[in-house]
PDB file of N, CA and C in Angstrom:
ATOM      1  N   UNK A   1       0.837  -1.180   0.000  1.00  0.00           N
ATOM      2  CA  UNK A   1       0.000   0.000   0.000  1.00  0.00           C
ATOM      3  C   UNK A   1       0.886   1.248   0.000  1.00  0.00           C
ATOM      4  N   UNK A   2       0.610   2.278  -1.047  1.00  0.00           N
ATOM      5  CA  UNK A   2       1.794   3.661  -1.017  1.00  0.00           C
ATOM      6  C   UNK A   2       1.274   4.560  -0.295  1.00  0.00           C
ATOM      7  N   UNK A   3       1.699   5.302   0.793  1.00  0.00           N
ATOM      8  CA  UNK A   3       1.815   5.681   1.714  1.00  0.00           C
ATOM      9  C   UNK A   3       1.520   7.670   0.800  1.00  0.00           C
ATOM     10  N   UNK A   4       0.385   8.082   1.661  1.00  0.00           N
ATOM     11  CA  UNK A   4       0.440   9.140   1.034  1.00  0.00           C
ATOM     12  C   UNK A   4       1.434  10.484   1.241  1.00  0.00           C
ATOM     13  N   UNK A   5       1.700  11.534   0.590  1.00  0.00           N
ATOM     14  CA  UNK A   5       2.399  12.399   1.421  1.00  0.00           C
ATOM     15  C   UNK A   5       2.504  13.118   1.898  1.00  0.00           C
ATOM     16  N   UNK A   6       2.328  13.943   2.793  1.00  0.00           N
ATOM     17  CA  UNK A   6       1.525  15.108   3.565  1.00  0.00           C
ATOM     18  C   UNK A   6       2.602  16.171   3.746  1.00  0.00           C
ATOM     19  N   UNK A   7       2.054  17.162   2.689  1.00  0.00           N
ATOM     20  CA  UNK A   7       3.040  18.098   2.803  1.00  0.00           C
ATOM     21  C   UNK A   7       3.237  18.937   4.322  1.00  0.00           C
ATOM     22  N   UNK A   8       4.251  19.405   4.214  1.00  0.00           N
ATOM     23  CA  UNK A   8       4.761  20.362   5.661  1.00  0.00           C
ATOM     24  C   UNK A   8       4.477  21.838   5.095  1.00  0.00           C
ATOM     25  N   UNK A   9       3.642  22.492   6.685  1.00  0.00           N
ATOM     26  CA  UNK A   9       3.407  23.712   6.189  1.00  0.00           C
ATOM     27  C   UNK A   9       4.910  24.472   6.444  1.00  0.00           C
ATOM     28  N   UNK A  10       5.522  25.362   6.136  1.00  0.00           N
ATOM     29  CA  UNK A  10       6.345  26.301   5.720  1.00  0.00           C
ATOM     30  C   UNK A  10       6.449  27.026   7.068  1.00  0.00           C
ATOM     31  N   UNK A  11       7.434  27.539   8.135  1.00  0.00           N
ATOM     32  CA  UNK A  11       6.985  28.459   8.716  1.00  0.00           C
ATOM     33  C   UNK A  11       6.583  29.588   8.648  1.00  0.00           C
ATOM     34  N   UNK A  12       7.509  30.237   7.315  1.00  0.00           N
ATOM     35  CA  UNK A  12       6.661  31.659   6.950  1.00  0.00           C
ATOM     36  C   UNK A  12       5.532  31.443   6.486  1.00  0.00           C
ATOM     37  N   UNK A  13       5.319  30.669   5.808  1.00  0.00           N
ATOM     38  CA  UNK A  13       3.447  30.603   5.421  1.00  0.00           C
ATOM     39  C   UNK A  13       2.531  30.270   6.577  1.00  0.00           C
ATOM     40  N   UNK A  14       3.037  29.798   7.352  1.00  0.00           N
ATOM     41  CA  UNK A  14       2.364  30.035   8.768  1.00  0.00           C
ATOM     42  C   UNK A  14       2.134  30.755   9.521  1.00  0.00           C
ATOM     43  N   UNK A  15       3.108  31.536   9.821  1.00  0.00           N
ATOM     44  CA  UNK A  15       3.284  33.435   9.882  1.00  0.00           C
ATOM     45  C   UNK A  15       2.711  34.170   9.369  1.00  0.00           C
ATOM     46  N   UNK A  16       2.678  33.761   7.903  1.00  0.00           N
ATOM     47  CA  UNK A  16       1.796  34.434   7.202  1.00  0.00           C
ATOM     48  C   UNK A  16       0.399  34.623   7.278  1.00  0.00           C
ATOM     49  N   UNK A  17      -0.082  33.847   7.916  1.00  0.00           N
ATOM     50  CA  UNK A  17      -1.331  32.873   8.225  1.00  0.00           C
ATOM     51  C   UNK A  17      -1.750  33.354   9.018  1.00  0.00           C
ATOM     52  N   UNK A  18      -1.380  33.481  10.039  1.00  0.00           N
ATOM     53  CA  UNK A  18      -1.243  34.072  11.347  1.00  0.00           C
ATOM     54  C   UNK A  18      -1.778  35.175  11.536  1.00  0.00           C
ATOM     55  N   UNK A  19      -0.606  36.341  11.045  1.00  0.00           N
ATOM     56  CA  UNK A  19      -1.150  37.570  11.239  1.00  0.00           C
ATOM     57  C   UNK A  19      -2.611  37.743  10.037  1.00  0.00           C
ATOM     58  N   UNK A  20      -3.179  37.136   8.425  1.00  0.00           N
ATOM     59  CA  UNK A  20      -3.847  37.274   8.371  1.00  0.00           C
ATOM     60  C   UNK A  20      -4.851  37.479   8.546  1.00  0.00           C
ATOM     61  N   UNK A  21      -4.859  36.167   9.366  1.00  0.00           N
ATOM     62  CA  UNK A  21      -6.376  35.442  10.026  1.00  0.00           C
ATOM     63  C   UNK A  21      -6.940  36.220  11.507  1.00  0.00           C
ATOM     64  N   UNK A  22      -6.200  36.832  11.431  1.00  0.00           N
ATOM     65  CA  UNK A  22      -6.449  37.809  13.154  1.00  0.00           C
ATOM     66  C   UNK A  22      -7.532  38.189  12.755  1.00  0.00           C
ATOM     67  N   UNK A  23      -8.850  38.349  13.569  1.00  0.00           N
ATOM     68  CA  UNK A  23      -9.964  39.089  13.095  1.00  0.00           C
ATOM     69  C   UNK A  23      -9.705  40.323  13.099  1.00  0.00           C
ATOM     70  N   UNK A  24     -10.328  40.656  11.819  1.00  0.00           N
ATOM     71  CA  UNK A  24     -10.235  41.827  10.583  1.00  0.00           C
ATOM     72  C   UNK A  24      -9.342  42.473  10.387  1.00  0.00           C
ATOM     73  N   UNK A  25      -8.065  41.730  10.631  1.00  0.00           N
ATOM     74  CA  UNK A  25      -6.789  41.937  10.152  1.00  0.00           C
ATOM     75  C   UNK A  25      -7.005  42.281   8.189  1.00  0.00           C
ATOM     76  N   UNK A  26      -7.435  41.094   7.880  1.00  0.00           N
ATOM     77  CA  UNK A  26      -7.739  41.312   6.255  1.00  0.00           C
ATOM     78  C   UNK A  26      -8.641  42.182   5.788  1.00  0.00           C
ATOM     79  N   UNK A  27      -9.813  42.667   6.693  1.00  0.00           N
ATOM     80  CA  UNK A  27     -10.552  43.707   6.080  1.00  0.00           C
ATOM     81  C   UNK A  27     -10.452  44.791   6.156  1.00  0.00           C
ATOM     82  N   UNK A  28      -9.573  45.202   7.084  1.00  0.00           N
ATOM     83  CA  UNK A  28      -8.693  46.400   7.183  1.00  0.00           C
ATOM     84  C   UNK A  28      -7.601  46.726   6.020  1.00  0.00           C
ATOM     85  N   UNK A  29      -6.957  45.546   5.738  1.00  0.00           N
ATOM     86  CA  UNK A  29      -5.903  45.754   4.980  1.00  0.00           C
ATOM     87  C   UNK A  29      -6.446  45.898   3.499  1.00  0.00           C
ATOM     88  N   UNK A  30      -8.031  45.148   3.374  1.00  0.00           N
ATOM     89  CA  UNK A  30      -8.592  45.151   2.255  1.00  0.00           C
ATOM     90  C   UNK A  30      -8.941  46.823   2.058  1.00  0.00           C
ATOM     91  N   UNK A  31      -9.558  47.497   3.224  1.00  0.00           N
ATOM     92  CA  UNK A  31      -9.796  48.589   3.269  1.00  0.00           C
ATOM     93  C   UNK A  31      -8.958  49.558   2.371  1.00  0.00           C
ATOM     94  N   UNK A  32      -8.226  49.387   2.880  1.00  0.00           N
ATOM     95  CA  UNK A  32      -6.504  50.288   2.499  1.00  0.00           C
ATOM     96  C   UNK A  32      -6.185  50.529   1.002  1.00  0.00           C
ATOM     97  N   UNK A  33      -6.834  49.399   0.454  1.00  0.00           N
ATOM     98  CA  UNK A  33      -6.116  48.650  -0.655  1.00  0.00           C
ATOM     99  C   UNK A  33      -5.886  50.675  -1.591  1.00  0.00           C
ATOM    100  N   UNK A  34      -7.468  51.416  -1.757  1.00  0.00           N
ATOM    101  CA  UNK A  34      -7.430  52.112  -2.656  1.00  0.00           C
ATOM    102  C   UNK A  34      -6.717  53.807  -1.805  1.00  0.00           C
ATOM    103  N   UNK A  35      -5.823  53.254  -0.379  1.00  0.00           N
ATOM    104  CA  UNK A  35      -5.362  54.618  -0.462  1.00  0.00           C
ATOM    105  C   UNK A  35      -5.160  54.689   1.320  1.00  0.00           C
ATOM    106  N   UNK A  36      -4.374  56.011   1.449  1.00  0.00           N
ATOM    107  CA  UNK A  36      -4.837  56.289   2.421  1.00  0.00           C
ATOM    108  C   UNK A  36      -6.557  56.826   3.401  1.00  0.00           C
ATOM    109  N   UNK A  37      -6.240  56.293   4.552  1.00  0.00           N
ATOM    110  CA  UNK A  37      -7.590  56.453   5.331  1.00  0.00           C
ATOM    111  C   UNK A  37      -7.547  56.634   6.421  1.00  0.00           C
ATOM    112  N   UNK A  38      -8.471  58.123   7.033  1.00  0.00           N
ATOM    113  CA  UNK A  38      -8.281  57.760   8.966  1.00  0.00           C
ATOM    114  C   UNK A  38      -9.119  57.131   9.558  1.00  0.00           C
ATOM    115  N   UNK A  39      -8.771  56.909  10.753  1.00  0.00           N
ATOM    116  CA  UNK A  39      -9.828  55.966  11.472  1.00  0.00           C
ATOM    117  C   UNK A  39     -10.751  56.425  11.552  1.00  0.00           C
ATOM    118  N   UNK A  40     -11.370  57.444  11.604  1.00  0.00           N
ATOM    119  CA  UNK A  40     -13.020  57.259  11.700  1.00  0.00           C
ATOM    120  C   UNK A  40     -13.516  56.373  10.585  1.00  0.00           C
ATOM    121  N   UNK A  41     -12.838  56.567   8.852  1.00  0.00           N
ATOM    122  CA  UNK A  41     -13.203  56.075   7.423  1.00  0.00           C
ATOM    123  C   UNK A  41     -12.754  54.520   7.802  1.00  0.00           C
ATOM    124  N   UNK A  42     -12.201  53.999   8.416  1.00  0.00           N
ATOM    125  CA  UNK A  42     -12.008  52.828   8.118  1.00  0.00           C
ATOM    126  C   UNK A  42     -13.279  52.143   9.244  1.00  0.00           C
ATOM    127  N   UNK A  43     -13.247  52.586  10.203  1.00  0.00           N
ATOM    128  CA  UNK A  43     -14.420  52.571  11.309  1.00  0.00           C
ATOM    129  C   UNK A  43     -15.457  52.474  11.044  1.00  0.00           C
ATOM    130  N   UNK A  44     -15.989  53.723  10.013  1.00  0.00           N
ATOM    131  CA  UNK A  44     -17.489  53.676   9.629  1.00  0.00           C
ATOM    132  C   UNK A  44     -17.905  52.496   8.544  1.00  0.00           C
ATOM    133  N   UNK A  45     -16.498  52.347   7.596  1.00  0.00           N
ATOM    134  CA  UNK A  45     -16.804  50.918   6.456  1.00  0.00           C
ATOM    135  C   UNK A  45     -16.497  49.850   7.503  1.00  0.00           C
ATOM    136  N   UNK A  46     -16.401  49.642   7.880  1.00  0.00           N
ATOM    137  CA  UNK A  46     -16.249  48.302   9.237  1.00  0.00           C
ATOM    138  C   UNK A  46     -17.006  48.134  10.184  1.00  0.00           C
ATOM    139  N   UNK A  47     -18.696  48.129  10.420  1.00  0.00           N
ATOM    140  CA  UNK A  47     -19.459  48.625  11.049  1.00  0.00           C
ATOM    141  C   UNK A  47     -19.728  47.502  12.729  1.00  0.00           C
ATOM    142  N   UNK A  48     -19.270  46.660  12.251  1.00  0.00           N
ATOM    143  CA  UNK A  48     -18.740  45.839  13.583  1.00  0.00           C
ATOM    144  C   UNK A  48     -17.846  45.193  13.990  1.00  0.00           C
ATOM    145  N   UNK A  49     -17.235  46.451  14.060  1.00  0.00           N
ATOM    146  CA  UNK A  49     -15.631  46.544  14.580  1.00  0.00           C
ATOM    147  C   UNK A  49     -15.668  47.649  15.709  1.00  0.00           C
ATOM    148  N   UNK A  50     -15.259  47.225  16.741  1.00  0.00           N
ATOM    149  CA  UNK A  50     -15.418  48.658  18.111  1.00  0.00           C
ATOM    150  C   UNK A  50     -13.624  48.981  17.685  1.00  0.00           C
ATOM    151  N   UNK A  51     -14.473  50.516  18.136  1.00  0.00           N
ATOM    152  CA  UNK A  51     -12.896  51.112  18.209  1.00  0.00           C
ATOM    153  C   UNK A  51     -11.673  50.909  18.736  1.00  0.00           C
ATOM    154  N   UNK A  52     -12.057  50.072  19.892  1.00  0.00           N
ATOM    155  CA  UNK A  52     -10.802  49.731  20.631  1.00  0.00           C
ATOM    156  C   UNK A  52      -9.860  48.567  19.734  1.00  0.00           C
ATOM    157  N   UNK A  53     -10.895  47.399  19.270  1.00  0.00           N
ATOM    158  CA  UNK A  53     -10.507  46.222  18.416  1.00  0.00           C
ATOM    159  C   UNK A  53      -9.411  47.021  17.143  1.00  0.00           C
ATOM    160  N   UNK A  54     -10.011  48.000  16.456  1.00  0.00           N
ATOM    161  CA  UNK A  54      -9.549  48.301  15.082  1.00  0.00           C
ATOM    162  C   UNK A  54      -8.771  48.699  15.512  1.00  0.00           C
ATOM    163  N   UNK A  55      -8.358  49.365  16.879  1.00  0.00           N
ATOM    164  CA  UNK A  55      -6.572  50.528  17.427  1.00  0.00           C
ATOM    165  C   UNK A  55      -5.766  48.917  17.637  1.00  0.00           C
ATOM    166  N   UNK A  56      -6.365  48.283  18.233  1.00  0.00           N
ATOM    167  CA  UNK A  56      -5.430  47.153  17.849  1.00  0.00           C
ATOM    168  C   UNK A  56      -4.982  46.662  17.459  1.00  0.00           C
ATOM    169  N   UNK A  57      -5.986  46.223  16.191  1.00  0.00           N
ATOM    170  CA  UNK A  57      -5.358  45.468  14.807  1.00  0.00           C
ATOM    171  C   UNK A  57      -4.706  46.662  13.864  1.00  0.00           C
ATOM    172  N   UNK A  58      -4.831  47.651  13.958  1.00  0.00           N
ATOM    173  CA  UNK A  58      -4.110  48.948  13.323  1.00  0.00           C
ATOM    174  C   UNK A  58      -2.388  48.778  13.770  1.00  0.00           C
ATOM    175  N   UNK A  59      -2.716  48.833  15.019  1.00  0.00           N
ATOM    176  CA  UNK A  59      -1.220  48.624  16.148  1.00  0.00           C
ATOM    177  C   UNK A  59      -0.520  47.562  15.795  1.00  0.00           C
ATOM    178  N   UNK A  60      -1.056  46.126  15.279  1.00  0.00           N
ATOM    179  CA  UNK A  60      -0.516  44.986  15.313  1.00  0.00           C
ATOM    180  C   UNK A  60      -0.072  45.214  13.744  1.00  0.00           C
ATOM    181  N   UNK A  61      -0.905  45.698  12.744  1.00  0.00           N
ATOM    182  CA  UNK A  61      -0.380  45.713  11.459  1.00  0.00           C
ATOM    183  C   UNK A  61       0.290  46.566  11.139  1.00  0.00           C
ATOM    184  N   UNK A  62       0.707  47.635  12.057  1.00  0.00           N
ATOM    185  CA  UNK A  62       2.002  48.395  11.847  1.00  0.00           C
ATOM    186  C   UNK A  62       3.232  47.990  12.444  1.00  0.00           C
ATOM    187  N   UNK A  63       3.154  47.230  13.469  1.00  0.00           N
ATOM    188  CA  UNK A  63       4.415  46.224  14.076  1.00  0.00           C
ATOM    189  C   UNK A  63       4.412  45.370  13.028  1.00  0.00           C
ATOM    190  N   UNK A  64       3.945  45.097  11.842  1.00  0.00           N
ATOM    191  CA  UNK A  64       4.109  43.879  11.202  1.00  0.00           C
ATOM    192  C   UNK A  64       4.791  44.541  10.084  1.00  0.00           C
ATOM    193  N   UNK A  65       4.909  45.694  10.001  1.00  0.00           N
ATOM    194  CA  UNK A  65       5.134  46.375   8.435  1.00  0.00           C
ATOM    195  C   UNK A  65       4.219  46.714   7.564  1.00  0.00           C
ATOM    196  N   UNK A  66       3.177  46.212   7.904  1.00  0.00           N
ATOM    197  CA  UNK A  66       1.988  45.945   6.591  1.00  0.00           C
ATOM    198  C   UNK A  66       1.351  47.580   6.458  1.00  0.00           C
ATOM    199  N   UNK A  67       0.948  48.266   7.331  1.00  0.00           N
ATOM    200  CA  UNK A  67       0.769  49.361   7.764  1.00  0.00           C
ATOM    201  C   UNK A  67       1.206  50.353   8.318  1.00  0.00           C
ATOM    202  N   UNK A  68       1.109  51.573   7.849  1.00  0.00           N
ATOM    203  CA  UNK A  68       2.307  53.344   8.194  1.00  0.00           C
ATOM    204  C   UNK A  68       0.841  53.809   8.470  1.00  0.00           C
ATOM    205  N   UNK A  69       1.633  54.675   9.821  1.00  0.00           N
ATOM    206  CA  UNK A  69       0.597  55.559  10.411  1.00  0.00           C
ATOM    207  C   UNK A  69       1.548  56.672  10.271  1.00  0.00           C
ATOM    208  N   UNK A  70       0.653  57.903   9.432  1.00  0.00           N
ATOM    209  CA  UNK A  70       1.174  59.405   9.413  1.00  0.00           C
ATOM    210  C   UNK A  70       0.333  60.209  10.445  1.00  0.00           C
ATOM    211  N   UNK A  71       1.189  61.281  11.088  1.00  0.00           N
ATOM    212  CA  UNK A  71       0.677  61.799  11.733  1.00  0.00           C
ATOM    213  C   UNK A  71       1.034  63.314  11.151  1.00  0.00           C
ATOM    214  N   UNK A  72       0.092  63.828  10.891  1.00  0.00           N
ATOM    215  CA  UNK A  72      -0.005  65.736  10.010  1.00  0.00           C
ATOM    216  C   UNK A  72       0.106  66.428  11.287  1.00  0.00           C
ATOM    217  N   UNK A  73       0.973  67.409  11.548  1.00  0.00           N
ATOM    218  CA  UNK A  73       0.474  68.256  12.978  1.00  0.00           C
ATOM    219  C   UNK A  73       0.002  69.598  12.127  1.00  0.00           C
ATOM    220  N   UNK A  74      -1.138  69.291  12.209  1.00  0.00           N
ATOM    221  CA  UNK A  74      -2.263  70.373  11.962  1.00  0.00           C
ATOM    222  C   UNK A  74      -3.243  70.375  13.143  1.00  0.00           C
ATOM    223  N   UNK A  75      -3.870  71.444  13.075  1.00  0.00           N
ATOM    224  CA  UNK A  75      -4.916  71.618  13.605  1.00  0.00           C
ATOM    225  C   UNK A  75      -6.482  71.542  13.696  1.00  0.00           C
ATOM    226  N   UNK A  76      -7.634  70.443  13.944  1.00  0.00           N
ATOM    227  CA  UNK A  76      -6.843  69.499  14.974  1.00  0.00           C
ATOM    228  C   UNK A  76      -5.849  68.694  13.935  1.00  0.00           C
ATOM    229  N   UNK A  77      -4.641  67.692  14.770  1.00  0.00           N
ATOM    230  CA  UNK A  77      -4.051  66.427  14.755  1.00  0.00           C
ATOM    231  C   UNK A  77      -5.081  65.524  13.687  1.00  0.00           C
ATOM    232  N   UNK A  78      -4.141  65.419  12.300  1.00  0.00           N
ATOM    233  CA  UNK A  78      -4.604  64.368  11.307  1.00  0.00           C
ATOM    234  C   UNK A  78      -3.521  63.161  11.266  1.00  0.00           C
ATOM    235  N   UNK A  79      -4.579  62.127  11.493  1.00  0.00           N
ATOM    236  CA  UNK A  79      -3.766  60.687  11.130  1.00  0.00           C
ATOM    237  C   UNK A  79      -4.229  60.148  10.292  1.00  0.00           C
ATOM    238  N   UNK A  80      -3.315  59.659   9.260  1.00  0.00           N
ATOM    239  CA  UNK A  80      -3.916  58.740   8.038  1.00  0.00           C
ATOM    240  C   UNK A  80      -2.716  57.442   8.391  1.00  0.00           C
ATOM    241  N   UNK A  81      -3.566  56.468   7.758  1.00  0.00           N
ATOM    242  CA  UNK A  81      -3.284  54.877   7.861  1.00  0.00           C
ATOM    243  C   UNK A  81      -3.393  54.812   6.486  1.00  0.00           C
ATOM    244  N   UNK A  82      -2.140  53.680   6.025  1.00  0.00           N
ATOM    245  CA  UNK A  82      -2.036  53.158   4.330  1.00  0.00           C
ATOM    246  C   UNK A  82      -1.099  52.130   4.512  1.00  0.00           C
ATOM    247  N   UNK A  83      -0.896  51.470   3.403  1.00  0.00           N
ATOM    248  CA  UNK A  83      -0.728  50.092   3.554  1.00  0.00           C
ATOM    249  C   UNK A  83       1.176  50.515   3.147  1.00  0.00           C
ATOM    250  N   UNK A  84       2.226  49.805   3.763  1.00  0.00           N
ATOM    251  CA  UNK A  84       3.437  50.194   3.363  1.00  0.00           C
ATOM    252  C   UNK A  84       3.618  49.337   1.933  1.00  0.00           C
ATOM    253  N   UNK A  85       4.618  49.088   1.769  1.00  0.00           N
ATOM    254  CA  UNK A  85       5.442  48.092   0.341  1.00  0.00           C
ATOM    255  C   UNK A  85       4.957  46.848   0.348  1.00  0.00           C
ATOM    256  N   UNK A  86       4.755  46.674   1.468  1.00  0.00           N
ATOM    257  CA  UNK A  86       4.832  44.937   2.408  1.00  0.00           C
ATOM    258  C   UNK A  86       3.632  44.838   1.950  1.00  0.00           C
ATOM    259  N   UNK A  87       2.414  45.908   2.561  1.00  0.00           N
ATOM    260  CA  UNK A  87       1.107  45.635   2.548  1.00  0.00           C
ATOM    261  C   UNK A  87       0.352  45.670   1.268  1.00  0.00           C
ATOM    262  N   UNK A  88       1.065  46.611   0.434  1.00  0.00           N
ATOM    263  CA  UNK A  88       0.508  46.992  -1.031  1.00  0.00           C
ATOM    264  C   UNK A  88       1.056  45.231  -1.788  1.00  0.00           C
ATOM    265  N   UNK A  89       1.961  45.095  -1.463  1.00  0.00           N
ATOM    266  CA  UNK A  89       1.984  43.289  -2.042  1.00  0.00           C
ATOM    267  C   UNK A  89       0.845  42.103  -1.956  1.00  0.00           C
ATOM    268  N   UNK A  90       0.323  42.603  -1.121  1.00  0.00           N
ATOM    269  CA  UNK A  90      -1.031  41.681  -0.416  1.00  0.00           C
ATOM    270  C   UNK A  90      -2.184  41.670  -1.269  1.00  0.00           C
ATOM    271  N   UNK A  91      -2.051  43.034  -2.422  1.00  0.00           N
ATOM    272  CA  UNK A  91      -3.374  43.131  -3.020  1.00  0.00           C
ATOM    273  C   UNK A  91      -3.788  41.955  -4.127  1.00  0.00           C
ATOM    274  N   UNK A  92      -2.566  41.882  -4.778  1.00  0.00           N
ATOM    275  CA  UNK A  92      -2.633  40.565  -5.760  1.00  0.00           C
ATOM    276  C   UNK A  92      -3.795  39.310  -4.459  1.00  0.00           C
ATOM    277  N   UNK A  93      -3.705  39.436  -4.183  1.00  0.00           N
ATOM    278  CA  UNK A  93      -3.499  38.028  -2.815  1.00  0.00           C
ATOM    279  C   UNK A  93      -5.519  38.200  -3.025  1.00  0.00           C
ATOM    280  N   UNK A  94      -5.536  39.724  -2.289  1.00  0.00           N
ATOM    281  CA  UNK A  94      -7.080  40.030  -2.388  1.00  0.00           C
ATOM    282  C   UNK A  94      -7.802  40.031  -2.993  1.00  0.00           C
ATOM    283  N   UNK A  95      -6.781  40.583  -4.314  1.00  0.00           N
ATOM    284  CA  UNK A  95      -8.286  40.581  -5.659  1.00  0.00           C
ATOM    285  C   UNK A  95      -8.598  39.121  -6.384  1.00  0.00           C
ATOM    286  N   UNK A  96      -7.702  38.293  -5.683  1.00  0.00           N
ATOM    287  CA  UNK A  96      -8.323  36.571  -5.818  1.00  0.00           C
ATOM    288  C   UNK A  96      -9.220  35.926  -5.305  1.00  0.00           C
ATOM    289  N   UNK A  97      -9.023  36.701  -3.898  1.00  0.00           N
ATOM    290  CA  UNK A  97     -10.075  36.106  -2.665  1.00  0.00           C
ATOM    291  C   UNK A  97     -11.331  37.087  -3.404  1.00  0.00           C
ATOM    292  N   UNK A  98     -11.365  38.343  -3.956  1.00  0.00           N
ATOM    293  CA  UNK A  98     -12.527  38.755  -3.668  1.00  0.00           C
ATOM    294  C   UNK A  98     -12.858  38.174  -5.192  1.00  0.00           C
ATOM    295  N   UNK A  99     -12.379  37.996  -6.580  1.00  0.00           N
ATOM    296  CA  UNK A  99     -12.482  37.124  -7.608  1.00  0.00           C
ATOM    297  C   UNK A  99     -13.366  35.777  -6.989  1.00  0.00           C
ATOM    298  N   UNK A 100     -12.722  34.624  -6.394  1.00  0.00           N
ATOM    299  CA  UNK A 100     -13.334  33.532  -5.488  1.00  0.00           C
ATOM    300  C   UNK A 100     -14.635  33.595  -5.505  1.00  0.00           C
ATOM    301  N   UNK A 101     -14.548  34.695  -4.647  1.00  0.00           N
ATOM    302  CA  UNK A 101     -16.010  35.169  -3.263  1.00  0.00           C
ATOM    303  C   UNK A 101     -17.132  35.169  -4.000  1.00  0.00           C
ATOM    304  N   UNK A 102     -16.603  35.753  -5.800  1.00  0.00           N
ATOM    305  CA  UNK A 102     -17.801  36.619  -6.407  1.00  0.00           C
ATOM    306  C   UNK A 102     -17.950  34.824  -7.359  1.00  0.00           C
ATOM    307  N   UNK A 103     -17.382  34.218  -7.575  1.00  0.00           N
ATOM    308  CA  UNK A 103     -17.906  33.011  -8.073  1.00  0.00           C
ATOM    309  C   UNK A 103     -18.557  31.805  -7.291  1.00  0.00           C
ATOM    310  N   UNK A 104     -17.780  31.938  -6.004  1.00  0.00           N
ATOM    311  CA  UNK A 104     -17.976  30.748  -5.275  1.00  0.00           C
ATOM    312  C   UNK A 104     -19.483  30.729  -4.573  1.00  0.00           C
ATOM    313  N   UNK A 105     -18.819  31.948  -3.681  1.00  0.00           N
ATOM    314  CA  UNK A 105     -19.786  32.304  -2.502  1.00  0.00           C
ATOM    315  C   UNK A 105     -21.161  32.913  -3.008  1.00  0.00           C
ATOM    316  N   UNK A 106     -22.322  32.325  -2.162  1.00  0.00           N
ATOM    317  CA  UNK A 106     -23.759  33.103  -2.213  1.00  0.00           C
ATOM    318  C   UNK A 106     -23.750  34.483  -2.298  1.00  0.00           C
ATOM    319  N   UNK A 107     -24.854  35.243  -2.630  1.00  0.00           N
ATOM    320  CA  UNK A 107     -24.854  36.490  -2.215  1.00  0.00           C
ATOM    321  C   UNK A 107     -25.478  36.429  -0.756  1.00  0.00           C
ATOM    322  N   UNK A 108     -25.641  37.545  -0.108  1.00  0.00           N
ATOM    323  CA  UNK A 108     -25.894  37.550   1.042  1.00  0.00           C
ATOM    324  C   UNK A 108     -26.832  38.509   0.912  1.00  0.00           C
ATOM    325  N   UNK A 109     -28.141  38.393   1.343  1.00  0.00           N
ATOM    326  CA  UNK A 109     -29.062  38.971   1.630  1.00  0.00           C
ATOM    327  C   UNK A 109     -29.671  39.950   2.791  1.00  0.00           C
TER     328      UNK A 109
END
């Protein structure tokens, strides 16, 4: 009997994996895709997401590289969020999943 073979996941693709799958790690980053945005704009398209959650995953995807936070000193204080080099690489990645979504998946009512 031949013995099947079970591939090994990769550690960076596991990593990779990782920080994706964080809730709304990806819909944030999907957010981004067409530009910079401040948090209220990414907040209001994310409608159940509490603010505290999104300063988090904002926080975690700028420790990751994926995300640059500018800060304007104007008056008031403007911050915009955009995706760095790292993160703008990701889009190929998205417009497959959202390609997929639009063949695979139901609509949602």
């Amino acid at each position: 009997m031949e013995q099947v073979q079970i591939p090994t996941i990769c550690p960076r693709f596991e990593k990779a994996m990782q920080i994706l799958s964080k809730r709304w790690a990806g819909l944030i980053i999907f957010q981004l895709l067409p530009g910079p945005q401040r948090f209220c704009t990414i907040e209001t398209s994310l409608p159940n997401i509490s603010g505290r959650l999104l300063s988090e995953r904002l926080k975690d995807l700028e420790q990751e590289g994926i995300v640059r936070r500018d800060v304007y000193p104007e008056t008031p204080v403007r911050i915009e969020y955009s995706l760095t080099d790292k993160g703008r690489a990701l889009e190929s990645i998205f417009t497959e999943i959202a390609a997929w979504s639009q063949e695979w998946l139901p609509e949602q009512s």
